[in-house]
PDB file of N, CA and C in Angstrom:
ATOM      1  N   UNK A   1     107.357 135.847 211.810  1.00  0.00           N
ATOM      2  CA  UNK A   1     107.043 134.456 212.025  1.00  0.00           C
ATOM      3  C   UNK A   1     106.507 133.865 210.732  1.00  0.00           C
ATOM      4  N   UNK A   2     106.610 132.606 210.693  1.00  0.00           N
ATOM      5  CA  UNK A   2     106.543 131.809 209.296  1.00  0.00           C
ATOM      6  C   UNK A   2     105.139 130.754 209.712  1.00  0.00           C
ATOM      7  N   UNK A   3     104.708 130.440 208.636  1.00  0.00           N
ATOM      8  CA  UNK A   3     103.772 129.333 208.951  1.00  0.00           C
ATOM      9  C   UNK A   3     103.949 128.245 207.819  1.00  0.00           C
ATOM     10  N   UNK A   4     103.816 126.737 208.448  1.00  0.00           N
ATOM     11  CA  UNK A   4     104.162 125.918 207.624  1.00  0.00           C
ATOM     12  C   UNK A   4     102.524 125.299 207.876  1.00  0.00           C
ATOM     13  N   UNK A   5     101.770 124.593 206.870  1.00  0.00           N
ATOM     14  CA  UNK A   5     100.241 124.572 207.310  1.00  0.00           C
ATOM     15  C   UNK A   5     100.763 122.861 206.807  1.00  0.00           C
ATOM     16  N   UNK A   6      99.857 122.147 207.891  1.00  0.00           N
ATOM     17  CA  UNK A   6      99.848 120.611 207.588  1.00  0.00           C
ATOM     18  C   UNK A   6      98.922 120.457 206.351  1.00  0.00           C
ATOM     19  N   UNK A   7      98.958 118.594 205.848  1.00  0.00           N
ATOM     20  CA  UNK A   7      97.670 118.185 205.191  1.00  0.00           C
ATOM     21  C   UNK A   7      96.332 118.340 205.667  1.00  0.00           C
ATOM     22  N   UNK A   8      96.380 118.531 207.086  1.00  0.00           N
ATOM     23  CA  UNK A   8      94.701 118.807 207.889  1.00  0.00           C
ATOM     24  C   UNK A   8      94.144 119.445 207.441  1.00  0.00           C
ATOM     25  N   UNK A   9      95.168 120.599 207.557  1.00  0.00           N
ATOM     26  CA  UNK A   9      94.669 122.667 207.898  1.00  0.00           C
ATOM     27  C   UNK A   9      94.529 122.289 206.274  1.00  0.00           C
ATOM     28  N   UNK A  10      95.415 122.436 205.313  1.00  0.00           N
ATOM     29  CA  UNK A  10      95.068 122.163 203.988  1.00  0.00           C
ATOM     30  C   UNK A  10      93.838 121.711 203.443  1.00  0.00           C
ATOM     31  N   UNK A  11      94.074 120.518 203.659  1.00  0.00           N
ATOM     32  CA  UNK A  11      92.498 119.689 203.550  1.00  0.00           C
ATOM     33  C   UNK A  11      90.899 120.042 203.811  1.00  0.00           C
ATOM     34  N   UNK A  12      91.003 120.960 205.374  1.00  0.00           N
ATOM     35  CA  UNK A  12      89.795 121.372 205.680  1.00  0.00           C
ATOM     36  C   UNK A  12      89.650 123.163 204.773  1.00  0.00           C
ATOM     37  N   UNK A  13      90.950 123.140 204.337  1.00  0.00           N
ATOM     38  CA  UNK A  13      90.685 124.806 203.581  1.00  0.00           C
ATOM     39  C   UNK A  13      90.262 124.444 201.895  1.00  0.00           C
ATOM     40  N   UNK A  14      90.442 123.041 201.702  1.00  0.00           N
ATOM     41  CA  UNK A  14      89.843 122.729 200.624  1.00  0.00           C
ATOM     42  C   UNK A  14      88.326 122.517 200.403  1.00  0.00           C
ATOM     43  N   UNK A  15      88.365 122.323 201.467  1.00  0.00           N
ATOM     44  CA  UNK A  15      86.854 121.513 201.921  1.00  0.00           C
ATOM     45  C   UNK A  15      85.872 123.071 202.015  1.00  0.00           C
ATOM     46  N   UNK A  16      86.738 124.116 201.948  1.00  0.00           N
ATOM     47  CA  UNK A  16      85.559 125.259 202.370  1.00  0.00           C
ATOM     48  C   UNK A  16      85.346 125.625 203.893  1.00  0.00           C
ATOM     49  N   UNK A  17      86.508 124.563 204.533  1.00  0.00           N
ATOM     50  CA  UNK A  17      85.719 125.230 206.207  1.00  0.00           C
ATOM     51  C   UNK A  17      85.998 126.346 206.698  1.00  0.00           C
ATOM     52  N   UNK A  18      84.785 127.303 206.951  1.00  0.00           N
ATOM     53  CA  UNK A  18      84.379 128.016 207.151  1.00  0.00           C
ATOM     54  C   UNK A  18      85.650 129.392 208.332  1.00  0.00           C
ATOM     55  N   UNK A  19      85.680 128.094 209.613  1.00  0.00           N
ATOM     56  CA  UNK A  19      87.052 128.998 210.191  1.00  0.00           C
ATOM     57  C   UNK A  19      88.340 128.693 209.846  1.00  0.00           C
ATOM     58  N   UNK A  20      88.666 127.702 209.463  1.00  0.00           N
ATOM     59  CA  UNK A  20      90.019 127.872 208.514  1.00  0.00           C
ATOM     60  C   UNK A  20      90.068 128.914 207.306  1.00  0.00           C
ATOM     61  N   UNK A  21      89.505 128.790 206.598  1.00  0.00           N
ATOM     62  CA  UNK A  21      89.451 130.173 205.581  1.00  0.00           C
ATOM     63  C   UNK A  21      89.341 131.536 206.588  1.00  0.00           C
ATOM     64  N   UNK A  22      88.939 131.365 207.594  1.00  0.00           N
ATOM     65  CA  UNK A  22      89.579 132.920 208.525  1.00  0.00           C
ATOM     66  C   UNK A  22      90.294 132.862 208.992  1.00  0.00           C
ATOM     67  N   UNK A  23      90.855 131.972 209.233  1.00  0.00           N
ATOM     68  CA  UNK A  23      91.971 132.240 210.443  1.00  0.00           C
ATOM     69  C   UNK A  23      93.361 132.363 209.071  1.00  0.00           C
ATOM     70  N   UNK A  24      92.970 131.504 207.762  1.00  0.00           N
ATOM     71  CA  UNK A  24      94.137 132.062 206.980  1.00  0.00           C
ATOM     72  C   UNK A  24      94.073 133.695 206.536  1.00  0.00           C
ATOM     73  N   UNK A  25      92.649 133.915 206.339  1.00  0.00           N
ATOM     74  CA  UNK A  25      92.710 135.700 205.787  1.00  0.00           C
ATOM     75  C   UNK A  25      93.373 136.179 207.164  1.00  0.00           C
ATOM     76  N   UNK A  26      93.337 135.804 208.076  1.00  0.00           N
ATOM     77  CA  UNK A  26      94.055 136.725 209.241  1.00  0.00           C
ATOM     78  C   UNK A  26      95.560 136.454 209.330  1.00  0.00           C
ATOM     79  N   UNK A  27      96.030 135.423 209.492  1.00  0.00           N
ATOM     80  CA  UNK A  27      96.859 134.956 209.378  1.00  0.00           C
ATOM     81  C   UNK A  27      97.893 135.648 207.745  1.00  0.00           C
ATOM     82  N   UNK A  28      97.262 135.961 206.777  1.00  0.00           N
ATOM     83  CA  UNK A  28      97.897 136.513 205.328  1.00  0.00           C
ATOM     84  C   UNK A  28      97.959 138.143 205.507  1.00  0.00           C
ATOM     85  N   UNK A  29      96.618 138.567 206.279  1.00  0.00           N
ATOM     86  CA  UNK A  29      97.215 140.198 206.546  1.00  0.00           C
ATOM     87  C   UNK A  29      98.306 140.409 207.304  1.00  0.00           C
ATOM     88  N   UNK A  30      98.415 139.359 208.506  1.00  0.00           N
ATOM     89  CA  UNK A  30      99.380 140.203 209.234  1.00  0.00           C
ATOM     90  C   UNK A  30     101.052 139.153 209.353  1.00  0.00           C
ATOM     91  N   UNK A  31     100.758 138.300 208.113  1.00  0.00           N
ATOM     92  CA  UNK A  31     102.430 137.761 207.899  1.00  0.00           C
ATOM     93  C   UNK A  31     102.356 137.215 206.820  1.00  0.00           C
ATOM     94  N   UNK A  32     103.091 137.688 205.892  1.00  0.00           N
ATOM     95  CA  UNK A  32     102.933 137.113 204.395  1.00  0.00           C
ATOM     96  C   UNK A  32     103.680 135.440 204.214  1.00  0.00           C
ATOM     97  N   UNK A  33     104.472 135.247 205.489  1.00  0.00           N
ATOM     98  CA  UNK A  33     105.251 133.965 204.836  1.00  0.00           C
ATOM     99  C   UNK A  33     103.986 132.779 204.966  1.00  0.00           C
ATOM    100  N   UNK A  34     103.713 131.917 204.714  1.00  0.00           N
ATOM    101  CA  UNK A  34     103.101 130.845 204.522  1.00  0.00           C
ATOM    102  C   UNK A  34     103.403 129.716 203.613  1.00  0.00           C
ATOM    103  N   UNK A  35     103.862 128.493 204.240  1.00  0.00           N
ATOM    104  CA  UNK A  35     104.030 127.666 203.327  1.00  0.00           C
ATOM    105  C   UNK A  35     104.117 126.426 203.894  1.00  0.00           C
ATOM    106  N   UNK A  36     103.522 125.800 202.656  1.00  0.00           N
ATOM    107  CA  UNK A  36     103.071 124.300 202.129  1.00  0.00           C
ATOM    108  C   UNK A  36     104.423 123.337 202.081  1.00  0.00           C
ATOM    109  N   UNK A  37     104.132 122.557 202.830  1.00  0.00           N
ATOM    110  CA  UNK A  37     105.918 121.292 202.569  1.00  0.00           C
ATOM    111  C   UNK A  37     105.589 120.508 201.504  1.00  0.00           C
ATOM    112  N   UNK A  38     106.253 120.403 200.239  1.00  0.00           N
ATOM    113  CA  UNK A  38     106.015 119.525 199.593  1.00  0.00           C
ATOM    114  C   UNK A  38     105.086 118.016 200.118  1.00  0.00           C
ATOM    115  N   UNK A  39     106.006 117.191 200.833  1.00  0.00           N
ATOM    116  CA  UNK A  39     104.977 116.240 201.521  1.00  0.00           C
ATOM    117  C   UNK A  39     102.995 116.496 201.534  1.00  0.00           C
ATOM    118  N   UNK A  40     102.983 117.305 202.214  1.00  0.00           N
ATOM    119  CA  UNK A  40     101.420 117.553 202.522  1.00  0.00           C
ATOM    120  C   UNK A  40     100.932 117.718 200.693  1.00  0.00           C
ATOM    121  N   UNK A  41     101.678 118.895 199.438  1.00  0.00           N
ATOM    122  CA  UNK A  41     101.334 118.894 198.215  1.00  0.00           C
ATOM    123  C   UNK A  41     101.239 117.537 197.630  1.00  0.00           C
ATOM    124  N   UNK A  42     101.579 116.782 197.670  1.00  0.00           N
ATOM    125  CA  UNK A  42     101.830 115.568 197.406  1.00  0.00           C
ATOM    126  C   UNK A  42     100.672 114.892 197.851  1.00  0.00           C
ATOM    127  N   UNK A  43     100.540 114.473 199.295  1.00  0.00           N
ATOM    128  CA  UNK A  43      99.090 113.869 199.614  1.00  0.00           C
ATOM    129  C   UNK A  43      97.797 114.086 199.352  1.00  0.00           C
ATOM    130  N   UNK A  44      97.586 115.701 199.427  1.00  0.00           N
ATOM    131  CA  UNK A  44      96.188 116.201 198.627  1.00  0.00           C
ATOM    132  C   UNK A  44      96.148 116.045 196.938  1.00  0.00           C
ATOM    133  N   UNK A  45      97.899 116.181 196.871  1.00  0.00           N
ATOM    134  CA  UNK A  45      97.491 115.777 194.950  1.00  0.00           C
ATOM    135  C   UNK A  45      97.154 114.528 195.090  1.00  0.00           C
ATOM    136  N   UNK A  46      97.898 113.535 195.311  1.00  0.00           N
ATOM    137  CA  UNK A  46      97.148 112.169 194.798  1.00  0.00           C
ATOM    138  C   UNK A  46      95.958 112.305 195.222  1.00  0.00           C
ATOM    139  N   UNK A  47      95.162 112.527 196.346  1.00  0.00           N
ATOM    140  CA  UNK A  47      94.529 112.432 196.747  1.00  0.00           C
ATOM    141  C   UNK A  47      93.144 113.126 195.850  1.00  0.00           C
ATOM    142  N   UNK A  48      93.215 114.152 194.916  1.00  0.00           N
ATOM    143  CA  UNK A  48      92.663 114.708 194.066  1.00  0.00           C
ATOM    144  C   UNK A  48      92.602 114.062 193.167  1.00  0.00           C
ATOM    145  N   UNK A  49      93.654 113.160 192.105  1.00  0.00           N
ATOM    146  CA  UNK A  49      94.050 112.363 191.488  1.00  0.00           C
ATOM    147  C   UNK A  49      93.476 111.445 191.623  1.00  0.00           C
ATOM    148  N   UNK A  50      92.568 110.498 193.032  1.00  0.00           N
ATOM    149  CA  UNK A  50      92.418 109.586 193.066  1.00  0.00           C
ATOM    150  C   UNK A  50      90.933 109.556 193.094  1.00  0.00           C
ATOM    151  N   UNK A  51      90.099 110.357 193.349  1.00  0.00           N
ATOM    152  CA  UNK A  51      88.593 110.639 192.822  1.00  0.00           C
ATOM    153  C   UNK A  51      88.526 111.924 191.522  1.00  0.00           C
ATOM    154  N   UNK A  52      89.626 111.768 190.692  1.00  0.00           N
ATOM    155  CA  UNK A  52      89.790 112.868 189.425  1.00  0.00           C
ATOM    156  C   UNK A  52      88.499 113.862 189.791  1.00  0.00           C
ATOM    157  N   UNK A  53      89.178 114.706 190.683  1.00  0.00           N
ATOM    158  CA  UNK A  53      89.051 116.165 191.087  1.00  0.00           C
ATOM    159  C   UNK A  53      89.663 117.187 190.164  1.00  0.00           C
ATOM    160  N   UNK A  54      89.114 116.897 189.003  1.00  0.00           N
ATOM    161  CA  UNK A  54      89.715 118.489 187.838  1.00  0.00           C
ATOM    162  C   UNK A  54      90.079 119.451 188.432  1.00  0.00           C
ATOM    163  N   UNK A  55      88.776 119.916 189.109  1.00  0.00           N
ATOM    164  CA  UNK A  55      88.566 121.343 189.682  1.00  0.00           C
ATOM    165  C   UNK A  55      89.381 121.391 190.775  1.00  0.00           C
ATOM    166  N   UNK A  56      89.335 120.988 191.513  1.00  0.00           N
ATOM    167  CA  UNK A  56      89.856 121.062 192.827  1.00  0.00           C
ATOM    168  C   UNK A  56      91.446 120.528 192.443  1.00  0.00           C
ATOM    169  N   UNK A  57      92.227 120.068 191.115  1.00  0.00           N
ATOM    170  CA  UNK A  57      93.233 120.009 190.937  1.00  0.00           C
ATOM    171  C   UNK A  57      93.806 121.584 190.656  1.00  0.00           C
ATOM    172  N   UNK A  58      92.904 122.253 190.189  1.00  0.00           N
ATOM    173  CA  UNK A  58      93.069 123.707 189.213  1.00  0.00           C
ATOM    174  C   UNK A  58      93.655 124.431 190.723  1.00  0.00           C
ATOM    175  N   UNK A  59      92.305 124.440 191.696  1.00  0.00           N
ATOM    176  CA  UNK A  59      91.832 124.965 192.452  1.00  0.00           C
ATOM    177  C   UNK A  59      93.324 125.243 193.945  1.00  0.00           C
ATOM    178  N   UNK A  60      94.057 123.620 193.546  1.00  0.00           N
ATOM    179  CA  UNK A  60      95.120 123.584 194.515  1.00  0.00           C
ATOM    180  C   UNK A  60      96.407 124.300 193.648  1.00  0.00           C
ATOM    181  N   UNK A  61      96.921 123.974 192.283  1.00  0.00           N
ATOM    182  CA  UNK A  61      97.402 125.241 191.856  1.00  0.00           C
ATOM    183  C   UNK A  61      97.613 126.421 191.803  1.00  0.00           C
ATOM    184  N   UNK A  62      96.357 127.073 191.941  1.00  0.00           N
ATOM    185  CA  UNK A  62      95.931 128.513 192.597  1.00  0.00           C
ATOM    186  C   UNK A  62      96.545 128.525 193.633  1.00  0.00           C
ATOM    187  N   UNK A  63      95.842 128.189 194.794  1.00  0.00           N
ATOM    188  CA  UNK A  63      96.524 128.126 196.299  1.00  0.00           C
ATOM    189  C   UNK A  63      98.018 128.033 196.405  1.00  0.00           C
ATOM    190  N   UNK A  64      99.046 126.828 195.233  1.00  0.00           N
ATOM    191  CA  UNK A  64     100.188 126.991 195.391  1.00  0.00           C
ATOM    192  C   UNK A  64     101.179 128.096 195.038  1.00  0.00           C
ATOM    193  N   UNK A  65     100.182 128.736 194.226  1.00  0.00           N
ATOM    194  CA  UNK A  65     100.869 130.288 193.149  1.00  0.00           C
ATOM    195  C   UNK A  65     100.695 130.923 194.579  1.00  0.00           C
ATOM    196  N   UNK A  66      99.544 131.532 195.566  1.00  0.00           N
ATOM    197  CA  UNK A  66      99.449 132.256 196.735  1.00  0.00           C
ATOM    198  C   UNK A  66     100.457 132.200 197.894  1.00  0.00           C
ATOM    199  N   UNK A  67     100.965 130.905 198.027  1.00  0.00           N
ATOM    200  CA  UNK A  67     101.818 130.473 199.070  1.00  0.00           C
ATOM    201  C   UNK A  67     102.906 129.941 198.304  1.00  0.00           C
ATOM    202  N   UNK A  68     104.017 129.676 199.734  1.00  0.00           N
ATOM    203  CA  UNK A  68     105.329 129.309 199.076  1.00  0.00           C
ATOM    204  C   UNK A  68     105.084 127.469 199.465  1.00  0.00           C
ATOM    205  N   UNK A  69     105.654 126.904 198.345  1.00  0.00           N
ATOM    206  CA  UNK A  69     105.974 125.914 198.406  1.00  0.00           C
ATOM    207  C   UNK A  69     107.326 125.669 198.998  1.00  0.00           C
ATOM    208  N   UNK A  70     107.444 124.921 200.515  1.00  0.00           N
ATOM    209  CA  UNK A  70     108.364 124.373 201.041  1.00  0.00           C
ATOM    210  C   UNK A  70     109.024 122.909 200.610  1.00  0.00           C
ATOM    211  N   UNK A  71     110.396 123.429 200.394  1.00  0.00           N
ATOM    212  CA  UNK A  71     110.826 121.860 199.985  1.00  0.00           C
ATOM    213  C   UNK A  71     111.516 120.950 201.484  1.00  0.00           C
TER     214      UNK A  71
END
């Protein structure tokens, strides 16, 4: 099984929340596919872009090297 994660789930795993960051470590042991639709990359970038979030620009890079980017 595959997982495609919205801007939400994204958003609140940016944010640090607490059970989203578990439910993805669980979710990464036991199925490696995971991926991001362009669309949702797009909204958190500007969206980083638009209070110039350096870090958290770096920070979503990372995350995109971990997962597959869906086109």
């Amino acid at each position: 099984m595959s997982y495609l994660l919205d801007t939400n789930i994204l958003s609140l795993a940016f944010k640090q929340n607490l059970q989203i960051l578990q439910q993805l470590e669980l979710v990464k042991t036991k199925e490696p596919s995971i991926y991001m639709s362009c669309i949702s990359y797009f909204e958190i970038k500007r969206g980083l872009l638009a209070v110039k979030a350096t870090k958290k620009s770096k920070d979503l890079m990372n995350f995109v090297r971990i997962i597959k980017l869906f086109y």
